[in-house]
N, C-alpha and C. Protein backbone atom coordinates (compact mmCIF):
# COMPACT_ATOMS: atom_id res chain seq x y z
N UNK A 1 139.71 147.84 78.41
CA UNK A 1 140.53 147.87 77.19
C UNK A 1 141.96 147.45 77.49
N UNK A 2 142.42 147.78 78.48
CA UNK A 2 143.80 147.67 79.21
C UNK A 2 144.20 146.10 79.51
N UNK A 3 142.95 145.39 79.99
CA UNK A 3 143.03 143.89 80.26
C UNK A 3 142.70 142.99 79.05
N UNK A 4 141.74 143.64 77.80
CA UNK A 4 141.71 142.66 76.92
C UNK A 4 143.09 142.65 75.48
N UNK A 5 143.54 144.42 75.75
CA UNK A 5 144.80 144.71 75.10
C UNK A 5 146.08 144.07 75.61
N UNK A 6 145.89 143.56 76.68
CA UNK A 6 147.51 142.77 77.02
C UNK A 6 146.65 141.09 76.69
N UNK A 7 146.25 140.80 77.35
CA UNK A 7 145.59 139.58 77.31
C UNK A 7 146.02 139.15 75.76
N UNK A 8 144.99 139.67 74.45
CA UNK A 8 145.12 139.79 73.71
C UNK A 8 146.44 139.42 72.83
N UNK A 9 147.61 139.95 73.53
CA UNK A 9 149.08 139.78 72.93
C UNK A 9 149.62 138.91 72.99
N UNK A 10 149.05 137.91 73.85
CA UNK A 10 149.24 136.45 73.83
C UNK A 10 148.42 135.72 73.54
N UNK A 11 147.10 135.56 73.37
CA UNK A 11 146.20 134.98 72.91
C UNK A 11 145.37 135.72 72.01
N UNK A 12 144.57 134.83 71.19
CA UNK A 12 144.00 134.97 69.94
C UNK A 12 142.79 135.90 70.53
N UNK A 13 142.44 137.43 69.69
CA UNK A 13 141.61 138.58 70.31
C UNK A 13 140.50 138.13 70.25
N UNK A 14 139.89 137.25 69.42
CA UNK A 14 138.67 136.43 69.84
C UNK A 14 138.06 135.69 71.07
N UNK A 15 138.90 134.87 71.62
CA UNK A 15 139.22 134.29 72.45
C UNK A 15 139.34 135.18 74.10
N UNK A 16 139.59 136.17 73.58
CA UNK A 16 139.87 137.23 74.55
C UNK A 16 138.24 137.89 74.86
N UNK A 17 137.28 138.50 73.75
CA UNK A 17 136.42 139.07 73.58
C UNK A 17 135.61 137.81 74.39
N UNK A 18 135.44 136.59 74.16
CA UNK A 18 134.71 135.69 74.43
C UNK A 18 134.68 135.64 75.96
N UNK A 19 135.90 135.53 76.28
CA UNK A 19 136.50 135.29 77.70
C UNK A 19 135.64 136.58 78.65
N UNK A 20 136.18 137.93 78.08
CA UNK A 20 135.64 138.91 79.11
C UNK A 20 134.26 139.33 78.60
N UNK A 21 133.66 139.36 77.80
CA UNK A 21 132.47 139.61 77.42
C UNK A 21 131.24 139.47 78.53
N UNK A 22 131.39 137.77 79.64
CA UNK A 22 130.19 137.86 80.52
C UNK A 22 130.10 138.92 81.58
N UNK A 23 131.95 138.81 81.86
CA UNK A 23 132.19 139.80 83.41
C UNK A 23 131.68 141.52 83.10
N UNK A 24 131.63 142.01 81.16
CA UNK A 24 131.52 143.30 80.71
C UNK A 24 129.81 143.53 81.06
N UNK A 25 128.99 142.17 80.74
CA UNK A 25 127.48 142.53 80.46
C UNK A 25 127.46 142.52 82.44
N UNK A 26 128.14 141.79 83.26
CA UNK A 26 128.03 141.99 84.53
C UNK A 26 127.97 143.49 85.24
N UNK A 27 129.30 143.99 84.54
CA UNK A 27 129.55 145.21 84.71
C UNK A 27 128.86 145.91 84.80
N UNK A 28 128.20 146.19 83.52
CA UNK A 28 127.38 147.44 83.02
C UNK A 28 125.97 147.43 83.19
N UNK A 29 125.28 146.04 83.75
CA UNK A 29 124.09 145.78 84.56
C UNK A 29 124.09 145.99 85.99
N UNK A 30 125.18 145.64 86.54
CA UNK A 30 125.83 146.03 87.81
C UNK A 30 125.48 147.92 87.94
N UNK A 31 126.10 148.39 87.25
CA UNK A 31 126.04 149.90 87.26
C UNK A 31 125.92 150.75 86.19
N UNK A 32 124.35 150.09 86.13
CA UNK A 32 123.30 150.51 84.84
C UNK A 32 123.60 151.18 83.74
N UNK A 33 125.11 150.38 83.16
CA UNK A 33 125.08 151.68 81.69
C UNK A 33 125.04 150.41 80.51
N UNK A 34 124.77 151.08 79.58
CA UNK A 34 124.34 150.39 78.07
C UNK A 34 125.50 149.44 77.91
N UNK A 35 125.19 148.04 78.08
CA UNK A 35 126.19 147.41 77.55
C UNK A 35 127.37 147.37 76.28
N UNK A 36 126.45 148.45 75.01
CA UNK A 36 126.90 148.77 73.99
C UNK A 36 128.07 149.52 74.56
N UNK A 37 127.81 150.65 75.26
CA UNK A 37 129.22 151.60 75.78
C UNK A 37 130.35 150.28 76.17
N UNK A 38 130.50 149.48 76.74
CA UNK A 38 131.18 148.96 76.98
C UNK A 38 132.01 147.65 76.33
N UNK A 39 131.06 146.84 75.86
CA UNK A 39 131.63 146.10 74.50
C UNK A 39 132.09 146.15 73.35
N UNK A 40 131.74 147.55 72.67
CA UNK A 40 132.69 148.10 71.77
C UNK A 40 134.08 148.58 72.25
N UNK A 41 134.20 148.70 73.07
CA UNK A 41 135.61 149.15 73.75
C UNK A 41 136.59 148.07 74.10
N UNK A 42 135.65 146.79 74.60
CA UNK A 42 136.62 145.47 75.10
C UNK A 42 136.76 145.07 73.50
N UNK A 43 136.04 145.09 72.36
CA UNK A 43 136.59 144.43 71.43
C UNK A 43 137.48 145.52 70.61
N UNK A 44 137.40 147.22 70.68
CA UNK A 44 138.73 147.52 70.04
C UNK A 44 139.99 147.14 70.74
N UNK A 45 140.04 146.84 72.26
CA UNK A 45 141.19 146.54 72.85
C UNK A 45 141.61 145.63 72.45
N UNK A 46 141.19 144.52 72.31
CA UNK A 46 141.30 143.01 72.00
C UNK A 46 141.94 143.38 70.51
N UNK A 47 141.53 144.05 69.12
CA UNK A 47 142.03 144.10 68.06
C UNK A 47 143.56 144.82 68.15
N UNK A 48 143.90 145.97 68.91
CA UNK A 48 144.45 146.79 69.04
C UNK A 48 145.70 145.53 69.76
N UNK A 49 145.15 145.04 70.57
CA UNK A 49 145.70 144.44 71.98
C UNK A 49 146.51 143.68 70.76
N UNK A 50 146.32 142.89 69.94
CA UNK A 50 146.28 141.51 69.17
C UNK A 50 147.72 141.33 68.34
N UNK A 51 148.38 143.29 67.61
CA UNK A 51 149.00 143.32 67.26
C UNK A 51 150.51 144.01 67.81
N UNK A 52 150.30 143.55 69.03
CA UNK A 52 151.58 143.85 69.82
C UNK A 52 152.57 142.44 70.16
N UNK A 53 152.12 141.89 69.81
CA UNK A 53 153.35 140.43 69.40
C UNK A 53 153.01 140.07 68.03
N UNK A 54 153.64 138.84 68.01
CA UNK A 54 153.48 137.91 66.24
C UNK A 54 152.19 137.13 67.33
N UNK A 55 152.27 136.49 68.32
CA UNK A 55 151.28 135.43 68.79
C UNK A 55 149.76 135.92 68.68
N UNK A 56 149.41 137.44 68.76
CA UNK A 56 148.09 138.46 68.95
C UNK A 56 147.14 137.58 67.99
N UNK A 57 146.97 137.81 66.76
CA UNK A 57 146.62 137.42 66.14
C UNK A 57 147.03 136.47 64.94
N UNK A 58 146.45 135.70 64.16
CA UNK A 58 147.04 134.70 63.09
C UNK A 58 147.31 135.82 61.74
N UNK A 59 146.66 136.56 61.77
CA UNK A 59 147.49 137.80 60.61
C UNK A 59 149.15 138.00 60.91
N UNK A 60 149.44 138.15 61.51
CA UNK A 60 150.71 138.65 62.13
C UNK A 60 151.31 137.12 61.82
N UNK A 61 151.14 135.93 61.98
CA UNK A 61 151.79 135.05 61.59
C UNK A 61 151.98 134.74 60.31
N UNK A 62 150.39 135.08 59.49
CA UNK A 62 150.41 134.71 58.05
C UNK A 62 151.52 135.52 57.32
N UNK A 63 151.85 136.30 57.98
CA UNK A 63 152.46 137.82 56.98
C UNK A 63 154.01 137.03 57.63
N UNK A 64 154.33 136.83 58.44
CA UNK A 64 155.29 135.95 59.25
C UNK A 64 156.10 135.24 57.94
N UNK A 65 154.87 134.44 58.07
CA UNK A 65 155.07 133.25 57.10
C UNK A 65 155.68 133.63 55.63
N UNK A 66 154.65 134.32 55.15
CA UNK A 66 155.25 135.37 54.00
C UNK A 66 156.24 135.91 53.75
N UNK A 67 156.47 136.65 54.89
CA UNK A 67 157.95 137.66 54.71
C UNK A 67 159.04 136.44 54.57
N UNK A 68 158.81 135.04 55.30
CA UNK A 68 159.70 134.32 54.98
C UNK A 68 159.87 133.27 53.62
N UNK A 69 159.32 133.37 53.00
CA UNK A 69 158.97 132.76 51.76
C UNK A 69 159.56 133.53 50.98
N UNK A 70 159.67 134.68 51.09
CA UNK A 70 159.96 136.09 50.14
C UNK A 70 161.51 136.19 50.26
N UNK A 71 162.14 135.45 51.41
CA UNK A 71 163.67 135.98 51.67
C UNK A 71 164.02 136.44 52.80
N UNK A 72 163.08 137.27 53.24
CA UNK A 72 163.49 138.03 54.43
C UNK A 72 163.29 137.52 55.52
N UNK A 73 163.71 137.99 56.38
CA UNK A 73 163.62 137.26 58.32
C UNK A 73 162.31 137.56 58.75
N UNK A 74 161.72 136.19 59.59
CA UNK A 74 160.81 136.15 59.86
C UNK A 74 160.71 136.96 61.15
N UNK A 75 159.56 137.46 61.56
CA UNK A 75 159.30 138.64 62.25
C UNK A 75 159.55 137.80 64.09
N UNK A 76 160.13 138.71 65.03
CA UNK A 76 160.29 138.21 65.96
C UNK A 76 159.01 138.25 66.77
N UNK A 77 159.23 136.97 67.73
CA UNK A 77 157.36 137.56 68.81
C UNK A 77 157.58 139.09 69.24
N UNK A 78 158.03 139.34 69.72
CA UNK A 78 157.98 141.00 70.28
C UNK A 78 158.69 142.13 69.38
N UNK A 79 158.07 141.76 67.62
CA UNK A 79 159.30 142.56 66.95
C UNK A 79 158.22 143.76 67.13
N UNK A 80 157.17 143.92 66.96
CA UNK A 80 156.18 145.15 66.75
C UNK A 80 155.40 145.37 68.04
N UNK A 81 155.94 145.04 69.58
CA UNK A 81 155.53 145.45 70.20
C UNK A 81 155.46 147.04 70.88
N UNK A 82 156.65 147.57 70.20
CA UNK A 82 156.72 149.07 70.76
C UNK A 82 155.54 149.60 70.05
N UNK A 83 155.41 149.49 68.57
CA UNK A 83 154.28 150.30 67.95
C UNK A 83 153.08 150.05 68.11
N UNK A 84 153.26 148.31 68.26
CA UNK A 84 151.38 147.84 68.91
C UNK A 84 150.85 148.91 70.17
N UNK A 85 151.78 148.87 71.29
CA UNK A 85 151.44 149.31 72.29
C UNK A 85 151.23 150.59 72.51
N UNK A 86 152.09 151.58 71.32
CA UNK A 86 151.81 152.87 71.15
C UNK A 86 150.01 152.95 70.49
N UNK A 87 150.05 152.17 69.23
CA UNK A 87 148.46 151.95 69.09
C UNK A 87 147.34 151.81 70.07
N UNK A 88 147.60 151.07 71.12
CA UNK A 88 146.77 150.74 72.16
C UNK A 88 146.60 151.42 73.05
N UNK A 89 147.61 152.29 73.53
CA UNK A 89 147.45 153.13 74.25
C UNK A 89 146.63 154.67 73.78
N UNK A 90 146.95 154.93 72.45
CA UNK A 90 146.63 155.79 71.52
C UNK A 90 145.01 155.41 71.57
N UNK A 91 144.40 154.46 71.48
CA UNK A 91 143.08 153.88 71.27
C UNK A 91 142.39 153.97 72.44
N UNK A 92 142.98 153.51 73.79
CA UNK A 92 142.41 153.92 75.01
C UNK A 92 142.10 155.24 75.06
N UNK A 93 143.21 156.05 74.70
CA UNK A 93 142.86 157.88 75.19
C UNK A 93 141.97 158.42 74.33
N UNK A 94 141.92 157.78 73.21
CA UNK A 94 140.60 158.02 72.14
C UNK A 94 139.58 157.61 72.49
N UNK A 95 139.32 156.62 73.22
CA UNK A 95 137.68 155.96 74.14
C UNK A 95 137.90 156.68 75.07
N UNK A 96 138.73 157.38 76.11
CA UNK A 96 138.64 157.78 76.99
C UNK A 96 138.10 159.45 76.87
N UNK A 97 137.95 159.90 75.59
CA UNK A 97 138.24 161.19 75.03
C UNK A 97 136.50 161.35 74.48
N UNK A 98 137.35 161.64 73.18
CA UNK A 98 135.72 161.59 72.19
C UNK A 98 135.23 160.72 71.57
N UNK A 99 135.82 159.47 72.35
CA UNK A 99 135.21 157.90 71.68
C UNK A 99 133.98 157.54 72.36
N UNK A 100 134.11 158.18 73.77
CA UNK A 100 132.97 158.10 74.66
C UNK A 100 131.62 158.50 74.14
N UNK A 101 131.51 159.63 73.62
CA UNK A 101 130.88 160.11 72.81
C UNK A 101 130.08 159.63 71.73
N UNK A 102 130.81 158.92 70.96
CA UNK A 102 130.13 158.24 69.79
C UNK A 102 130.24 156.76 70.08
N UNK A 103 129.83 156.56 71.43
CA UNK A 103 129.23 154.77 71.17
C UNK A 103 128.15 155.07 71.35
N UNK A 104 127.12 153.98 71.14
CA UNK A 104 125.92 154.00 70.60
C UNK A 104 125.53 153.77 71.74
N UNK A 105 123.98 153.68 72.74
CA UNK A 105 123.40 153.82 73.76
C UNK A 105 122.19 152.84 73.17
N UNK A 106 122.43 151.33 73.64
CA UNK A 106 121.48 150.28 73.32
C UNK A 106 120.38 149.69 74.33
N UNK A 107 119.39 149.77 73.91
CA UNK A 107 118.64 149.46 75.60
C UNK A 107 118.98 147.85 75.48
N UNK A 108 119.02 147.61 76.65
CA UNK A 108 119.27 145.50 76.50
C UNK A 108 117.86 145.20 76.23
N UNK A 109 117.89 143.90 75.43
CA UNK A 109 116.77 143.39 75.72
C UNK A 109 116.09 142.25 76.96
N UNK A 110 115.20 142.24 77.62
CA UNK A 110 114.76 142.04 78.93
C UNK A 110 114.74 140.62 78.88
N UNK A 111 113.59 140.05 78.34
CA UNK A 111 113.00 138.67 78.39
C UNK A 111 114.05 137.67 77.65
N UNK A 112 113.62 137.03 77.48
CA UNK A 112 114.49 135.70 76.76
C UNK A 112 114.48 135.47 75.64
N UNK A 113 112.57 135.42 75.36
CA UNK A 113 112.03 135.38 73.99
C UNK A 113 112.13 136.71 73.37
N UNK A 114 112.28 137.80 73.58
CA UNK A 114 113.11 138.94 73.44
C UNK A 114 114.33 138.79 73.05
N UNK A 115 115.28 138.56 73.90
CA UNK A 115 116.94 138.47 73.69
C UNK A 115 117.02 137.56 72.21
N UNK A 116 116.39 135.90 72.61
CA UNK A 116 116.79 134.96 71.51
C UNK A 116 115.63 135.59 70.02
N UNK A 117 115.16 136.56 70.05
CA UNK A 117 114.18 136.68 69.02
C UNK A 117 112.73 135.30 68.73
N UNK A 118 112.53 134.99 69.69
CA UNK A 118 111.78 133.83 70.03
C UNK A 118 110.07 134.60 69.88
N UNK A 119 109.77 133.38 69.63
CA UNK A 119 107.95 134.16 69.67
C UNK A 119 107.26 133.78 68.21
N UNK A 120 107.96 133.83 66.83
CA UNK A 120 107.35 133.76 65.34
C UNK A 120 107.76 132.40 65.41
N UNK A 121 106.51 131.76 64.93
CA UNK A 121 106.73 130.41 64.62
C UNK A 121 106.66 130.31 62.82
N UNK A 122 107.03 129.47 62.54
CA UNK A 122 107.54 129.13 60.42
C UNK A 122 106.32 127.92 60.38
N UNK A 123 105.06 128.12 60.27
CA UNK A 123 103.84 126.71 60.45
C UNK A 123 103.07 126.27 58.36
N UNK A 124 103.04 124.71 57.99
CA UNK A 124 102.57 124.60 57.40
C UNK A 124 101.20 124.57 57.20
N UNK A 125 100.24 125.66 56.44
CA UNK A 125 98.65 125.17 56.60
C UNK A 125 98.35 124.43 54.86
N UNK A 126 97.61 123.61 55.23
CA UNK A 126 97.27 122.31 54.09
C UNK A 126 95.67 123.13 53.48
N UNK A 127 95.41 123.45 52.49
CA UNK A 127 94.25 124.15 51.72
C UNK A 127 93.38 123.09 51.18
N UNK A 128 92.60 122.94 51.91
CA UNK A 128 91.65 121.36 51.75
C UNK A 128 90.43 122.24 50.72
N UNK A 129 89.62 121.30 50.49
CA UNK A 129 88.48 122.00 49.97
C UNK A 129 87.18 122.67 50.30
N UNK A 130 86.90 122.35 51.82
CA UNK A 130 86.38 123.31 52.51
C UNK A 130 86.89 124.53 52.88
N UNK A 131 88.07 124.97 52.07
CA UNK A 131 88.22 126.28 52.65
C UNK A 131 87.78 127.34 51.67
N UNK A 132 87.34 128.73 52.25
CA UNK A 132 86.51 129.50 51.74
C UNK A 132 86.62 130.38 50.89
N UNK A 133 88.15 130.48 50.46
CA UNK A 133 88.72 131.84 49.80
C UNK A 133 89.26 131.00 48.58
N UNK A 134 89.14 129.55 48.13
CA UNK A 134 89.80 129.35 47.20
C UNK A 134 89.52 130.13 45.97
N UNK A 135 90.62 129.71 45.11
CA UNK A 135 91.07 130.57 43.74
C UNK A 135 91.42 132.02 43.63
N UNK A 136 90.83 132.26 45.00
CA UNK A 136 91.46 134.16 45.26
C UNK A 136 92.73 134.32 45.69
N UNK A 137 93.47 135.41 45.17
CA UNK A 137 94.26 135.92 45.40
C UNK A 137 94.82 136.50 46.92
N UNK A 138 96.57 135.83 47.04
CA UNK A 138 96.74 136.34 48.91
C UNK A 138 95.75 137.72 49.34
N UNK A 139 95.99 138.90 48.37
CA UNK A 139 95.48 140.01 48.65
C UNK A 139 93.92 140.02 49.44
N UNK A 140 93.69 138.85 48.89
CA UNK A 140 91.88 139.42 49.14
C UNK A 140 91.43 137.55 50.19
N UNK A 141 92.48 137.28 50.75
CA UNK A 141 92.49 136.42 51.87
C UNK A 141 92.47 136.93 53.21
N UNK A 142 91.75 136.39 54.21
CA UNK A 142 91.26 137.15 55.61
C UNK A 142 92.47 136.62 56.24
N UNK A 143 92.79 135.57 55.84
CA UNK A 143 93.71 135.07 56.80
C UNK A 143 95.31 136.35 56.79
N UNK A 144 95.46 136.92 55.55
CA UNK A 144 96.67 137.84 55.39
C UNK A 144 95.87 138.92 55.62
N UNK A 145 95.16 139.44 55.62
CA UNK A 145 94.68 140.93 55.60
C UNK A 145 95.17 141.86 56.58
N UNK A 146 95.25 141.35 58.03
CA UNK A 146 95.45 142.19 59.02
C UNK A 146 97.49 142.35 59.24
N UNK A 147 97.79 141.42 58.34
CA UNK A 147 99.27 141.66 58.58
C UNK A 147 99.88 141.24 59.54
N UNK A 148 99.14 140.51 60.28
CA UNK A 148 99.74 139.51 61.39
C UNK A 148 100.31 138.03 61.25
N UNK A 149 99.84 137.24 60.08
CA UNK A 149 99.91 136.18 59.71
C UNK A 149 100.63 136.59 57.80
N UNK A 150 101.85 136.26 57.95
CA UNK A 150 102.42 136.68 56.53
C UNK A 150 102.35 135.39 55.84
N UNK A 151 102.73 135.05 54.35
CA UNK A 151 102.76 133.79 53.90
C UNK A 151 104.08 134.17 52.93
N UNK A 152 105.26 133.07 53.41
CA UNK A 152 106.40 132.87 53.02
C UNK A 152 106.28 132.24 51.52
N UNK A 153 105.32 131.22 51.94
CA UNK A 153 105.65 130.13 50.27
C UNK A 153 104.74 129.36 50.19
N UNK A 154 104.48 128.90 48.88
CA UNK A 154 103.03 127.83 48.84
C UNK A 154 103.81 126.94 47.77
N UNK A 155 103.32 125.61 48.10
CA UNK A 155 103.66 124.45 47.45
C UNK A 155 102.72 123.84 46.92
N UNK A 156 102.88 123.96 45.85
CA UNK A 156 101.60 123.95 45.04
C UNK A 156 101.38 121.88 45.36
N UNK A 157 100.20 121.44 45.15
CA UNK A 157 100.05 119.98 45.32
C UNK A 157 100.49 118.81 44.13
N UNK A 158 101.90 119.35 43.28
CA UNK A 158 102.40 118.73 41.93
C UNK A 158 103.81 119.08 42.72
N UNK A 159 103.74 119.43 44.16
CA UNK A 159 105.47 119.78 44.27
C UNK A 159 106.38 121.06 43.91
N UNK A 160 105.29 122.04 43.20
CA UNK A 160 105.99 123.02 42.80
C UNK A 160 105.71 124.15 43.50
N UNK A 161 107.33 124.98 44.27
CA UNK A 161 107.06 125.78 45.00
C UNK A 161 107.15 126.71 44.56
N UNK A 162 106.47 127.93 44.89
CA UNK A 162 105.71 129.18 44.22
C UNK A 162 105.87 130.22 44.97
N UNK A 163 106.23 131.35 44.84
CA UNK A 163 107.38 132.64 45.46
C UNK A 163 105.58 133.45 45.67
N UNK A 164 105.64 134.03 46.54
CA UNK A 164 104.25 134.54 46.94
C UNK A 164 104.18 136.17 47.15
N UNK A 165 103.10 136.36 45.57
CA UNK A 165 102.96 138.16 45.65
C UNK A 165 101.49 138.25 45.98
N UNK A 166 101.39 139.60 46.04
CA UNK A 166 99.51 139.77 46.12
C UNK A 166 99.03 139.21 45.50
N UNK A 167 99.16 138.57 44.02
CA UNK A 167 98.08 138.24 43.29
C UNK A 167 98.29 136.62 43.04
N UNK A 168 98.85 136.14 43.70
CA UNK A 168 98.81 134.83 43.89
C UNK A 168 97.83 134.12 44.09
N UNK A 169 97.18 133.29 43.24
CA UNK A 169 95.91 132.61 43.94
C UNK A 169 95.87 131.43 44.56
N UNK A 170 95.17 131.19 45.29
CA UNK A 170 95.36 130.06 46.59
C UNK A 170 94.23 128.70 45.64
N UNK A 171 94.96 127.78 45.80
CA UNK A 171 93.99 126.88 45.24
C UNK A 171 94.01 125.68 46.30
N UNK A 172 92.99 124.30 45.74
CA UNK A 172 92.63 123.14 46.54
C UNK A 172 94.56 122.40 46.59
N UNK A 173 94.69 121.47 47.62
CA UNK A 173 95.84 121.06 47.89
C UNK A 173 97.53 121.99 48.21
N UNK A 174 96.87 123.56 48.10
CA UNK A 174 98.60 124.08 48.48
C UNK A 174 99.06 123.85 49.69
N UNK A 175 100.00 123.78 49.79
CA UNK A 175 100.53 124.28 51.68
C UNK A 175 101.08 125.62 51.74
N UNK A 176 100.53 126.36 52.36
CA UNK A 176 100.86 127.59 52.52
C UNK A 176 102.06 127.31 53.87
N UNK A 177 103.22 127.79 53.36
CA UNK A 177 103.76 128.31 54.75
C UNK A 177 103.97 129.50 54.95
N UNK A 178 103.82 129.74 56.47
CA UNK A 178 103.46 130.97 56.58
C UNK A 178 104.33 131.33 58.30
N UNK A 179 104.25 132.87 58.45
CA UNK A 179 105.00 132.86 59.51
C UNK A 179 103.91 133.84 60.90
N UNK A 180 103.79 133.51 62.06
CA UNK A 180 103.03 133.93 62.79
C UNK A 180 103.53 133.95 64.06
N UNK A 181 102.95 134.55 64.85
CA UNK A 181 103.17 134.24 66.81
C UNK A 181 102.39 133.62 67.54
N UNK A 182 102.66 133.69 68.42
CA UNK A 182 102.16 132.59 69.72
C UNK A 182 100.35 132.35 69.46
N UNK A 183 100.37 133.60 69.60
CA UNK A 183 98.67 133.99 69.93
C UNK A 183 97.91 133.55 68.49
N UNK A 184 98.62 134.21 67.33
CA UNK A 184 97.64 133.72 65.89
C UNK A 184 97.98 132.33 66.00
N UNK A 185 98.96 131.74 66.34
CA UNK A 185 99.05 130.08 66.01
C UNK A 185 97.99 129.74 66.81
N UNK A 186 97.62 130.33 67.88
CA UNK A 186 96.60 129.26 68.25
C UNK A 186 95.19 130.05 67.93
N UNK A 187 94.83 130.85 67.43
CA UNK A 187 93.52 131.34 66.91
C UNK A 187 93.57 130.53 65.76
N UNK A 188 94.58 130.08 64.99
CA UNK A 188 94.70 129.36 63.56
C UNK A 188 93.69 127.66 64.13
N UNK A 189 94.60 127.56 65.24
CA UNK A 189 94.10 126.02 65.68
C UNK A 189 92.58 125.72 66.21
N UNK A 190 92.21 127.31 66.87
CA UNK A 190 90.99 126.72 67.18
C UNK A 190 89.95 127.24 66.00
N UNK A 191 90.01 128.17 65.07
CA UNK A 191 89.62 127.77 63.65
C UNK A 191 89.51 126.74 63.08
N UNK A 192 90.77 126.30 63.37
CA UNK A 192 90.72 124.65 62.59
C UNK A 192 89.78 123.43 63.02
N UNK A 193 89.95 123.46 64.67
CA UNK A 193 88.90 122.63 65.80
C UNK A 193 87.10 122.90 65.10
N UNK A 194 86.72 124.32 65.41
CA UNK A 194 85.65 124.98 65.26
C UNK A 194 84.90 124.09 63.69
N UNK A 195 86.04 124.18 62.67
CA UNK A 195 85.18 123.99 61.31
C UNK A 195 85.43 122.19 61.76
N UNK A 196 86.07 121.82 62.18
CA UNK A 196 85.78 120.29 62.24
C UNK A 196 84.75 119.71 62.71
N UNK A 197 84.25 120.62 64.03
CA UNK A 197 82.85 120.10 64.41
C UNK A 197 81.88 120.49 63.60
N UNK A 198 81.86 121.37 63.19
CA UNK A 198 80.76 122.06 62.49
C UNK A 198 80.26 121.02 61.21
């Protein structure tokens, strides 16, 4: 908090958060604590940090700008540094205190396709006339039943797209799009293989 609160007073607290953010997730993987404990703290510093010059943040300039439009003298770089820094320091002993306390305890996520939310694919299926459930309703379709394979939207074969409840009925030419994972996309495909030979 101490390094992104000075940092901060000269550069934009974004910029700051961005900057120390990799060395924080280093940190706290380094010596296994919840990254959450620790990144909420580099970004109150960084906010806190931000308003101890006019340069901290672009608020402090806009209001700058203002006060001078209005008449009055525009604010010096170090006019509000005594009180910024009383804030910041005030904010440290509060994380250091019973702020500790109420950060949240996040498990990281492991994998990649994990982290990036990776895995659901968004796939168009085309409703030819060999298929078996036409004119019935999503509800009473095998393909939705188990709740693994959802259906976002159907486009009807005139172009018109159609918001999808239970009682929607599936007819010849829709495209269903629909949203699924790794494993149903390809049970979908070799369904699809299977009725072609057949």
């Amino acid at each position: 908090m101490i390094s992104a609160g000075l940092l901060s007073a000269v550069i934009n607290d974004t910029a700051v958060v961005a900057l120390l953010m990799p060395s924080v997730i280093h940190i706290s993987k380094k010596n296994q604590i919840s990254s959450s404990k620790l990144l909420m703290p580099l970004s109150f510093g960084a906010l806190m940090g931000g308003i101890c010059t006019l340069l901290g943040t672009s608020t402090n300039i806009l209001v700058s700008g203002i006060a001078e439009k209005s008449g009055l003298p525009a604010f010096g770089v170090f006019e509000m540094s005594k009180m910024g820094l009383v804030f910041l320091a005030a904010g440290i002993l509060y994380m250091l205190t019973l702020g500790k306390w109420l950060l949240p305890k996040r498990k990281a996520k492991s994998g990649l396709s994990e982290l990036l939310d990776l895995g659901n694919y968004v796939v168009e299926v085309t409703i030819t006339e060999d298929y078996e459930n036409l004119e019935e309703p999503i509800l009473k379709q095998k393909l939705f039943k188990d709740g693994s394979i959802k259906a976002l939207q159907i486009v009807r074969e005139n172009g018109t797209k159609v918001k999808v409840y239970p009682n929607t009925p599936v007819t010849q030419g829709d495209v269903i799009r629909i949203i699924c994972d790794q494993e149903n996309l390809s049970k979908l495909k070799k369904s699809k293989r299977n009725r072609n030979q057949s």
